[in-house]
N, C-alpha and C. Protein backbone atom coordinates (compact mmCIF):
# COMPACT_ATOMS: atom_id res chain seq x y z
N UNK A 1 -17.11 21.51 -37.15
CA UNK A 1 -16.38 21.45 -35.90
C UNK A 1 -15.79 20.05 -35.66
N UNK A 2 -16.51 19.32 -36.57
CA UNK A 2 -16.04 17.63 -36.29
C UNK A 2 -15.03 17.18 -36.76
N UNK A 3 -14.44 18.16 -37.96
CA UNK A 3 -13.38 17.76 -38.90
C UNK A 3 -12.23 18.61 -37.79
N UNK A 4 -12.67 19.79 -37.46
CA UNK A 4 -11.11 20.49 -36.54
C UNK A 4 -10.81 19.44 -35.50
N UNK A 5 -11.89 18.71 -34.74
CA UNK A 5 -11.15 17.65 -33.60
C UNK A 5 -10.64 16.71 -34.20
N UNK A 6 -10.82 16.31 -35.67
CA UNK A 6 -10.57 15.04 -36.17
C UNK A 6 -9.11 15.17 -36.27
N UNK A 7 -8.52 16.67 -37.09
CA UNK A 7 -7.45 17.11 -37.35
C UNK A 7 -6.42 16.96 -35.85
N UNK A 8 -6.94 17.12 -35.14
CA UNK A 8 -6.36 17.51 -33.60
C UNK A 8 -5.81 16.28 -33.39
N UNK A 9 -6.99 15.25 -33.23
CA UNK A 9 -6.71 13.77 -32.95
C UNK A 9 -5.64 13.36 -33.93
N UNK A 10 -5.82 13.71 -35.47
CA UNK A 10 -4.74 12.93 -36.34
C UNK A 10 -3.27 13.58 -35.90
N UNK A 11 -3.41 14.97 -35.59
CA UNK A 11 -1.73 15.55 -35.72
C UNK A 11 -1.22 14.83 -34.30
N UNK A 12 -1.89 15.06 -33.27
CA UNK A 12 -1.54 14.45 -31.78
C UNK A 12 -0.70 13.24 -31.84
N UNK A 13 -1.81 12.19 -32.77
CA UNK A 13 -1.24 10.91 -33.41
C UNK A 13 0.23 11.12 -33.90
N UNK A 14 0.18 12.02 -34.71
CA UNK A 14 1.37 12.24 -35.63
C UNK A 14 2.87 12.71 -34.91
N UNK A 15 2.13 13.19 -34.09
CA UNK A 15 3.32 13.83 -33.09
C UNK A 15 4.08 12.60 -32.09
N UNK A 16 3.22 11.73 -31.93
CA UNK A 16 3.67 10.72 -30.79
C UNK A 16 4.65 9.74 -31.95
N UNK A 17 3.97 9.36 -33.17
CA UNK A 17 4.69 8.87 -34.33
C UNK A 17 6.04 8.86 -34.31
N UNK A 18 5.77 10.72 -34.55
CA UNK A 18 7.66 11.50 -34.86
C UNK A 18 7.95 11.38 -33.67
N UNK A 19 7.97 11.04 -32.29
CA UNK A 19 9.15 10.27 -31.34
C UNK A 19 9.81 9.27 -31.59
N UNK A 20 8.73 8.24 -31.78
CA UNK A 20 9.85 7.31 -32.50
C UNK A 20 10.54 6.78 -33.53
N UNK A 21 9.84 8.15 -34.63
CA UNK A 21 10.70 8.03 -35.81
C UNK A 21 12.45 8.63 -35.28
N UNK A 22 12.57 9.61 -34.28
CA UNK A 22 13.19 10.45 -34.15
C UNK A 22 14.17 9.68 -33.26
N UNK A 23 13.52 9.11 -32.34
CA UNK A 23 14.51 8.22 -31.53
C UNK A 23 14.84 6.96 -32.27
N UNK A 24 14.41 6.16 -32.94
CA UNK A 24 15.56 5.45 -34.01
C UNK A 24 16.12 5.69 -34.86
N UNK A 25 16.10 6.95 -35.62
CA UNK A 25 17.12 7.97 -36.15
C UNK A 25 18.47 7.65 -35.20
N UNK A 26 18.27 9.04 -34.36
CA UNK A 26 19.48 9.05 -33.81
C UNK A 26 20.26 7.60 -32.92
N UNK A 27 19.22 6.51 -32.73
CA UNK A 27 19.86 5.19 -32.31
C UNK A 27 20.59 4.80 -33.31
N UNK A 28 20.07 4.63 -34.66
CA UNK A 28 21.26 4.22 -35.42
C UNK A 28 22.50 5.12 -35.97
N UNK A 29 21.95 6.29 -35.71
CA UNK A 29 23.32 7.25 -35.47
C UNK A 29 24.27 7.05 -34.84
N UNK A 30 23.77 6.82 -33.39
CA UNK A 30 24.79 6.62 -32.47
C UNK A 30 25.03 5.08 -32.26
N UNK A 31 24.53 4.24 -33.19
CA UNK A 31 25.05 2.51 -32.87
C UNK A 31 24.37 2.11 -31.55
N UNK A 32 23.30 2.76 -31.30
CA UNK A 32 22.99 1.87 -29.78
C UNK A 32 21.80 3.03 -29.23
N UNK A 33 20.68 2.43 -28.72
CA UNK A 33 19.61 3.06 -27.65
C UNK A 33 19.97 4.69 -27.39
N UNK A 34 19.15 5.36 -27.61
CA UNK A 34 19.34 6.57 -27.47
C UNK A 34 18.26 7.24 -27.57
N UNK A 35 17.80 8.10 -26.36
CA UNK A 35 16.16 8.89 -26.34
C UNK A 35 16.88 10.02 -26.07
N UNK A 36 16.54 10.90 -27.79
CA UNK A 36 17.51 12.12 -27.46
C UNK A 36 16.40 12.90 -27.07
N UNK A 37 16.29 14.46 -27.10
CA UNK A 37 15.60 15.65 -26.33
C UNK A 37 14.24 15.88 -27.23
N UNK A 38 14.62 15.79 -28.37
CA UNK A 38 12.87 16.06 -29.06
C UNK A 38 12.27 14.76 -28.97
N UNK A 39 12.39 13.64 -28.27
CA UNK A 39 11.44 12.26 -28.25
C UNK A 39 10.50 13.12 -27.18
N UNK A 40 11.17 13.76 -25.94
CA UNK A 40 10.59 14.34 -24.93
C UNK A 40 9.57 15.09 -25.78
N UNK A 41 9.61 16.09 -26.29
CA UNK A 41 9.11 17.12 -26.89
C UNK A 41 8.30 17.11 -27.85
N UNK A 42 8.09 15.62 -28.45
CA UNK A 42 7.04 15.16 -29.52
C UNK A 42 6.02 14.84 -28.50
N UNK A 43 6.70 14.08 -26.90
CA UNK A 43 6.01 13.49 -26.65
C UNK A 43 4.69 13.98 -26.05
N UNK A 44 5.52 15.52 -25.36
CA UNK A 44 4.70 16.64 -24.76
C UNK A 44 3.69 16.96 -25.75
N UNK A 45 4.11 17.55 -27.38
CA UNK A 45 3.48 17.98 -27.95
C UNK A 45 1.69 16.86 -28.40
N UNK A 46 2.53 15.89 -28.79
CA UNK A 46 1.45 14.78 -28.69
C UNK A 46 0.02 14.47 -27.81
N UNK A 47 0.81 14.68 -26.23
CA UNK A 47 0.07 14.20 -25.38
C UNK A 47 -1.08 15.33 -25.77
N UNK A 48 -0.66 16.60 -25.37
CA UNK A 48 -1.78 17.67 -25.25
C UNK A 48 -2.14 17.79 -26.59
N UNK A 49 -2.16 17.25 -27.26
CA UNK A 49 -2.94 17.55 -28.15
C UNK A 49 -3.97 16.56 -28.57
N UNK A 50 -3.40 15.41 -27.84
CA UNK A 50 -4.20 14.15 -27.71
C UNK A 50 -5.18 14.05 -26.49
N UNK A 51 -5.11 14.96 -25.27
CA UNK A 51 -5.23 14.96 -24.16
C UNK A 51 -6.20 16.39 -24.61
N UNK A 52 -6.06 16.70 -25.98
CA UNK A 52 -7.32 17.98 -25.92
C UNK A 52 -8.63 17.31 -26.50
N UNK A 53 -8.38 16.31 -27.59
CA UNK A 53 -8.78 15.51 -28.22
C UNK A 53 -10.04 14.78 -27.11
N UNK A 54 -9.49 14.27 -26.83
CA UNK A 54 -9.90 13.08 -25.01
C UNK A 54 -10.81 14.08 -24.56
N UNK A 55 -10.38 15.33 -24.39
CA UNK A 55 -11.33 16.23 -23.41
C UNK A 55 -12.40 16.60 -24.15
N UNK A 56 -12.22 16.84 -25.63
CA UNK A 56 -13.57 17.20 -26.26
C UNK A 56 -14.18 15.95 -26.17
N UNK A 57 -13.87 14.69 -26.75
CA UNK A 57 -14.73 14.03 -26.85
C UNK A 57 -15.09 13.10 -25.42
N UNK A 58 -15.22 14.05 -24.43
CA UNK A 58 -15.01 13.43 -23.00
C UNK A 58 -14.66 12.01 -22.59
N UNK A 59 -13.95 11.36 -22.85
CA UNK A 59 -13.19 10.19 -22.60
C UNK A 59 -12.60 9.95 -21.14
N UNK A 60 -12.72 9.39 -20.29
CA UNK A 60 -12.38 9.86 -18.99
C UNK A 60 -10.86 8.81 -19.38
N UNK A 61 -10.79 7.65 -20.13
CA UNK A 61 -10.18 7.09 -19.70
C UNK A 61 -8.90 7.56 -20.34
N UNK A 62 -9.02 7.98 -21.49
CA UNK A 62 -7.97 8.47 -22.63
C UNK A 62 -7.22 9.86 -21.81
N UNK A 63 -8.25 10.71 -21.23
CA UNK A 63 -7.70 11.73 -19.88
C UNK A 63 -6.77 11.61 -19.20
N UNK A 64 -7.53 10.37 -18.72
CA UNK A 64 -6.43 10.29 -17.50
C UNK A 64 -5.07 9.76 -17.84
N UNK A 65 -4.94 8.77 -18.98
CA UNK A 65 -3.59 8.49 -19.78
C UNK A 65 -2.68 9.23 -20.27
N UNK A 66 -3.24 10.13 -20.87
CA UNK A 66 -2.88 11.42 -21.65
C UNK A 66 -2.14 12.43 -20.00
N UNK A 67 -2.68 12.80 -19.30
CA UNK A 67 -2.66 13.39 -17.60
C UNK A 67 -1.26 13.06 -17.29
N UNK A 68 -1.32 11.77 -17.23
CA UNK A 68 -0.12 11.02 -17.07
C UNK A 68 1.06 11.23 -17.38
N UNK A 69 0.74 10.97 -18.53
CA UNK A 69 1.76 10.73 -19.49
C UNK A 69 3.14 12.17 -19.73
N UNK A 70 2.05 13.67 -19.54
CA UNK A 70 2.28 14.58 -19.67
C UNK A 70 3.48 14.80 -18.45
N UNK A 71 3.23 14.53 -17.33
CA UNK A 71 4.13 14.68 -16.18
C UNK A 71 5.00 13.48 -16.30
N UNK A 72 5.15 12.62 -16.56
CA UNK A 72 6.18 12.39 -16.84
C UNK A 72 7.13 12.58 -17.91
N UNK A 73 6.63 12.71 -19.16
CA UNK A 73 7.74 13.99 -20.33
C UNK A 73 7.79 15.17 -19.66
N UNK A 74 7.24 15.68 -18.97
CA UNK A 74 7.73 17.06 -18.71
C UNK A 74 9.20 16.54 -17.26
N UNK A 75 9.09 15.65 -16.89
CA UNK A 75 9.97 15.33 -15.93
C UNK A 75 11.05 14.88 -16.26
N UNK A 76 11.05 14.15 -17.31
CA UNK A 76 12.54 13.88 -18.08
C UNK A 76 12.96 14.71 -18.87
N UNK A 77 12.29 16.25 -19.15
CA UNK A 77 12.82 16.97 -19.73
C UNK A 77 13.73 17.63 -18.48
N UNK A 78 13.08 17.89 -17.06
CA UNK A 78 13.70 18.19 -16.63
C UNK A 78 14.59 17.77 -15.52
N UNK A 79 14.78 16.58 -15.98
CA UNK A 79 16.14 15.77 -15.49
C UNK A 79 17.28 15.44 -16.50
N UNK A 80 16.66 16.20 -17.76
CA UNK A 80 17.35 16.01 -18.40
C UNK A 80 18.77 17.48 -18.48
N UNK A 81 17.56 18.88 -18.09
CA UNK A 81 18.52 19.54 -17.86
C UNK A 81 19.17 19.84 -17.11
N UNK A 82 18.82 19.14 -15.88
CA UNK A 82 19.49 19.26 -14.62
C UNK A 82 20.93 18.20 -14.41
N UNK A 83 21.02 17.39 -15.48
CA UNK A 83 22.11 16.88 -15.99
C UNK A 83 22.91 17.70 -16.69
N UNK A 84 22.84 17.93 -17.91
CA UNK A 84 23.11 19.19 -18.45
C UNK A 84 23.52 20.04 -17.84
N UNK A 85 22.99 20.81 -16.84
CA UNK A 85 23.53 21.70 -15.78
C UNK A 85 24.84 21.83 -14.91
N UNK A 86 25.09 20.71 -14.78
CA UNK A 86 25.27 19.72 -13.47
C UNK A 86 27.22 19.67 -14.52
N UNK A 87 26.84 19.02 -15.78
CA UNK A 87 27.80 19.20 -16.38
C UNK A 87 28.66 19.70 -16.72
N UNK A 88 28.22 21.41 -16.30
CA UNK A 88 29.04 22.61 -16.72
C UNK A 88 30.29 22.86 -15.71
């Protein structure tokens, strides 16, 4: 059971990684700063999986970071489409 949380903790890791592999990708794509839509979406994926991590191994403090963190990616996802929207 110790190796499945270990796995959890490493991919979580891995996921927060591929944001910012993903967002300096497309920065040097586009010549300049750019947090495109899957930085959001690594970041979501990351947190909770990092934030499941935290909860097994009861961490209050890693919780509450992880807690965090989650509402605000989920909030720029959706300001992101309400731009988007807004556009049409």
């Amino acid at each position: 059971m110790n190796n499945f949380w270990l796995k959890i903790g490493f991919l979580g890791q891995f996921m927060f990684t591929m944001r910012f592999v993903v967002q300096w990708l497309v920065s040097e794509k586009n010549q300049k700063s750019t947090i495109p839509f899957a930085f959001w979406i690594f970041s979501i994926l990351g947190s909770l999986l990092l934030l499941s991590y935290a909860i097994h191994k009861k961490d209050p403090v890693f919780i509450l970071g992880q807690s965090f963190g989650i509402i605000v990616y989920i909030r720029n996802i959706m300001l992101m489409k309400k731009y988007k929207n807004n556009r049409k």
